[in-house]
C-alpha atoms as a PDB file:
ATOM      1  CA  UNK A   1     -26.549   7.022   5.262  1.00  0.00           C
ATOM      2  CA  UNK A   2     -26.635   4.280   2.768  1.00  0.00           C
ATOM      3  CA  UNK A   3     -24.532   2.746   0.765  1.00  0.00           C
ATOM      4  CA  UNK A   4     -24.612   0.453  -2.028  1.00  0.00           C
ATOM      5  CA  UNK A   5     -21.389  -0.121  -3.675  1.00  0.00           C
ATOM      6  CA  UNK A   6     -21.112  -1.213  -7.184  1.00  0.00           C
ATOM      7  CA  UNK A   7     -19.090  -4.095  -7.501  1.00  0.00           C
ATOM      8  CA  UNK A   8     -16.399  -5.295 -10.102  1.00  0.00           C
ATOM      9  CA  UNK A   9     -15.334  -8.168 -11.234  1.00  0.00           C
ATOM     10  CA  UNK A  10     -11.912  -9.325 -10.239  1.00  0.00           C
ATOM     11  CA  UNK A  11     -10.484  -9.211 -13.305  1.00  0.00           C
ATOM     12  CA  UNK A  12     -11.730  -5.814 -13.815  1.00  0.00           C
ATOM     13  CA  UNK A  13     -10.077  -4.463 -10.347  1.00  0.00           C
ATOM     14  CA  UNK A  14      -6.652  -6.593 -11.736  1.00  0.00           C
ATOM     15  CA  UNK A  15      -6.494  -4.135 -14.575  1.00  0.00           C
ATOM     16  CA  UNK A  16      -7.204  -1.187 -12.826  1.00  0.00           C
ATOM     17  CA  UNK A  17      -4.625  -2.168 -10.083  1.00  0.00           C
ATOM     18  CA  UNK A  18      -2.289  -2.300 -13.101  1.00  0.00           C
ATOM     19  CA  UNK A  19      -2.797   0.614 -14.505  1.00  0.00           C
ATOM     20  CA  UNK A  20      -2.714   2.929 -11.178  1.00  0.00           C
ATOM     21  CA  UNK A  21      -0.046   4.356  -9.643  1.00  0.00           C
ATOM     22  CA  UNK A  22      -0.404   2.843  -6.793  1.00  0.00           C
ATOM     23  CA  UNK A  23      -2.497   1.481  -4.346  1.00  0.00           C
ATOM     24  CA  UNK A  24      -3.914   2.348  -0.579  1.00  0.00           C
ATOM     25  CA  UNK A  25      -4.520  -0.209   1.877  1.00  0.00           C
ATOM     26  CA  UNK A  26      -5.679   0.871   5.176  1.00  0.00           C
ATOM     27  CA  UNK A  27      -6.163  -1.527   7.931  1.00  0.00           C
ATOM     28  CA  UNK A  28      -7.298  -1.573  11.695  1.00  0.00           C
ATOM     29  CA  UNK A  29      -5.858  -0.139  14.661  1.00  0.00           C
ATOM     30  CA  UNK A  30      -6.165  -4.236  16.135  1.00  0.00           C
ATOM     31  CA  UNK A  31      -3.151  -6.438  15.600  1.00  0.00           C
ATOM     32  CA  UNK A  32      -5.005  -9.519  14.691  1.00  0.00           C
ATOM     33  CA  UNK A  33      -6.702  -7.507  11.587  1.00  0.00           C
ATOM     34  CA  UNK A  34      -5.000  -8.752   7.941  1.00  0.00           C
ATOM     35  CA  UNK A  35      -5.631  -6.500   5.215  1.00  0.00           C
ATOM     36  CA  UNK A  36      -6.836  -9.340   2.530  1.00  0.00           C
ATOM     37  CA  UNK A  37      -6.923  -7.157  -0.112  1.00  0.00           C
ATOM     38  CA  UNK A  38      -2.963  -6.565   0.169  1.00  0.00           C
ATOM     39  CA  UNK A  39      -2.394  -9.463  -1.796  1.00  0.00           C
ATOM     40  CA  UNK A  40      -3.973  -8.490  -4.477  1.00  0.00           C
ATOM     41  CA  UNK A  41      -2.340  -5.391  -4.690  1.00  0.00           C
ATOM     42  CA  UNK A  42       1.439  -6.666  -4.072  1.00  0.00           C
ATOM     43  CA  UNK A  43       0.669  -8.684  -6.781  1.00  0.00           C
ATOM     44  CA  UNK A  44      -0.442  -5.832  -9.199  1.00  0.00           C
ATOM     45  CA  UNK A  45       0.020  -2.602  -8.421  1.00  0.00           C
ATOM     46  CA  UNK A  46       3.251  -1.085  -9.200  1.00  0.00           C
ATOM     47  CA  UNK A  47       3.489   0.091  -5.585  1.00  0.00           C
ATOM     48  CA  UNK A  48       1.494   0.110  -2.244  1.00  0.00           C
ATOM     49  CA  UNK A  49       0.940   2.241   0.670  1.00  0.00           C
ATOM     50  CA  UNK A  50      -0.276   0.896   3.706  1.00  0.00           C
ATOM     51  CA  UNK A  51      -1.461   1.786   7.412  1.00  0.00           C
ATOM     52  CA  UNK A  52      -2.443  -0.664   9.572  1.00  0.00           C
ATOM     53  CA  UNK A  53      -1.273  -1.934  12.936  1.00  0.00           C
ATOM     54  CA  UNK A  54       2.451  -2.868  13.315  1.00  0.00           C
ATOM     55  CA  UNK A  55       1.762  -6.560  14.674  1.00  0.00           C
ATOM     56  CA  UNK A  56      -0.801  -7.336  11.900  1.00  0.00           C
ATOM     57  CA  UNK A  57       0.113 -10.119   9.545  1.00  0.00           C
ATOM     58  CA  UNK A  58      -0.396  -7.878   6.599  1.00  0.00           C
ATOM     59  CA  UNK A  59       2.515  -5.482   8.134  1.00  0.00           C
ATOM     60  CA  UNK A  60       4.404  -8.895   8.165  1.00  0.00           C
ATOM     61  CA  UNK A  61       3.882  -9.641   4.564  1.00  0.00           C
ATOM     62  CA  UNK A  62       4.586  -5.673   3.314  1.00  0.00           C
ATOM     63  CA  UNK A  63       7.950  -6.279   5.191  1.00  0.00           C
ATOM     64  CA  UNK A  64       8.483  -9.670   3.633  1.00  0.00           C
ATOM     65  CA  UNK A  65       8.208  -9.021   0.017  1.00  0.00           C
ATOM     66  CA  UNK A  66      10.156  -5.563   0.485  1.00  0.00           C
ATOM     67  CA  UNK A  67       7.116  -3.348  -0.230  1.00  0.00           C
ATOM     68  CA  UNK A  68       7.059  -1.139   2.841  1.00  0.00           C
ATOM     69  CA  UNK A  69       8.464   1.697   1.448  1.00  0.00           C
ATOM     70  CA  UNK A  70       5.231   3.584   1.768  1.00  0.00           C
ATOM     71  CA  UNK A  71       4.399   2.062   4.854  1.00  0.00           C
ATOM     72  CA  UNK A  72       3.183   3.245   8.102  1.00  0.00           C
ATOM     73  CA  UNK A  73       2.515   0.616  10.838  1.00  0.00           C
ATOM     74  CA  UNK A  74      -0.116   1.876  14.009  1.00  0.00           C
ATOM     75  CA  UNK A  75       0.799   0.915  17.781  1.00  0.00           C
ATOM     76  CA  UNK A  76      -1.226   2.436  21.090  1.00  0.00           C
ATOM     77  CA  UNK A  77       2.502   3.580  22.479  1.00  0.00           C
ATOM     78  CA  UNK A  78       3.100   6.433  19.076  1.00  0.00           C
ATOM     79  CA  UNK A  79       1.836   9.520  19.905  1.00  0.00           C
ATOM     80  CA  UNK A  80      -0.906  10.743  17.250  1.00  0.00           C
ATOM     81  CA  UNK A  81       1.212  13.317  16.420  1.00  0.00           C
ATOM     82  CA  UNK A  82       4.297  11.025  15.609  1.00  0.00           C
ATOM     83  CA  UNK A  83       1.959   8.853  13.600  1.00  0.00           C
ATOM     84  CA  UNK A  84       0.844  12.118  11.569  1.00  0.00           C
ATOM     85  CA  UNK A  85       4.098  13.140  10.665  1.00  0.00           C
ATOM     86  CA  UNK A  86       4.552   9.392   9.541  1.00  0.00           C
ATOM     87  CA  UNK A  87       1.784   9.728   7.709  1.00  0.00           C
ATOM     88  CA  UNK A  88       2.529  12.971   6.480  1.00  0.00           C
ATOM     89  CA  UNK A  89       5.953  12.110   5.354  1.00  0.00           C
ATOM     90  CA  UNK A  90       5.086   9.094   3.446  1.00  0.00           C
ATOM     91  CA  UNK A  91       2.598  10.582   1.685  1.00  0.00           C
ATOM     92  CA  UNK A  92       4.764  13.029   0.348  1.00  0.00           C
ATOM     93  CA  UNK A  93       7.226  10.490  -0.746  1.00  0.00           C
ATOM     94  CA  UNK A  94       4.626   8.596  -2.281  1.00  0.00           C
ATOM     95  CA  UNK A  95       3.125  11.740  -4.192  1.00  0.00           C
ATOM     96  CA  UNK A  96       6.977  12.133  -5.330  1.00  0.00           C
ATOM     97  CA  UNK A  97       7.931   8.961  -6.640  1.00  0.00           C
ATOM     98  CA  UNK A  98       4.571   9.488  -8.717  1.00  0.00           C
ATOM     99  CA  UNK A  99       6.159  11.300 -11.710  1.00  0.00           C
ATOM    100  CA  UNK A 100       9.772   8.541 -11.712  1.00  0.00           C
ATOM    101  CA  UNK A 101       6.827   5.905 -11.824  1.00  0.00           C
ATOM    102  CA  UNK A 102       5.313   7.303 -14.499  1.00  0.00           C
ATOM    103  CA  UNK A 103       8.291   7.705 -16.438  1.00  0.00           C
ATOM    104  CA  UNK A 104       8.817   3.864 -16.409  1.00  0.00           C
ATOM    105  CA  UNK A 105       7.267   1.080 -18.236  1.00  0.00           C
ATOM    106  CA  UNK A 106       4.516  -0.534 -16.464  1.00  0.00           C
ATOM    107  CA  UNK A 107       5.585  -3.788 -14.611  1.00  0.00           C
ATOM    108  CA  UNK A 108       4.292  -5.379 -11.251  1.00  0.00           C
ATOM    109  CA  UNK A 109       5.393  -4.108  -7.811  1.00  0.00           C
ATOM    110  CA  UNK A 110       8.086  -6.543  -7.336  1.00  0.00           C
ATOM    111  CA  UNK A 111       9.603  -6.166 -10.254  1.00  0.00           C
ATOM    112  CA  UNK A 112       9.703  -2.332 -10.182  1.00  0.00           C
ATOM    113  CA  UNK A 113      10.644  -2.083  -6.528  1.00  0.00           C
ATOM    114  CA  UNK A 114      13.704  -4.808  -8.155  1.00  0.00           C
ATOM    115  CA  UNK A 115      14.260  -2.143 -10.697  1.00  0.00           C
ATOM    116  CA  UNK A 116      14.453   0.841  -8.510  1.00  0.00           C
ATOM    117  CA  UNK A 117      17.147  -1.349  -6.386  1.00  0.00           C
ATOM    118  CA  UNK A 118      19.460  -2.018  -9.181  1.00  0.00           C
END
């Protein structure tokens, strides 16, 4: 297999970011992995869900900026089916909050997750 991505400009993937309803950022089963690209998408997507490892910095940052709603952190000692139903459940609840989302005006992730905690 081969692949050979097209790539976009950054501003391109800022207004797609913005105009999704949400974003998924999937990291490593290591610790000392960051998911770069979570930034970006705390910065402009109205919401994020992420799986990565529970000690990574990006799980840190998710954490920090109150944006791990629709997170699901990785450690060795959860069972894989724990971690499924994790998964499972937060999936759901991120395929639920779709249509509420939708409903509101477009704004950044902080400022919606503010919203939704007024």
């Amino acid at each position: 297999m081969r692949e050979l991505p097209e790539r976009i400009s950054f501003l391109e993937v800022q207004q797609i970011l913005r105009h999704s309803s949400g974003a998924l950022v999937i990291g490593s089963i290591e610790p000392h992995y960051s998911a770069s690209k979570v930034f970006q998408c705390l910065i402009t997507s109205p919401r994020v869900f992420g799986f990565f490892h529970e000690a990574s910095e990006a799980s840190i940052i998710l954490h920090d900026c109150d944006a791990s709603d629709f997170y699901v952190g990785y450690h060795p000692s959860h069972s894989e089916k724990e971690t499924l139903a994790k998964l499972e459940d937060k999936i759901e609840r991120f395929h639920g909050s779709k249509a509420a989302l939708e409903s509101q005006p477009r704004c950044s992730g902080r400022t919606h997750r503010a919203k939704q905690r007024q």
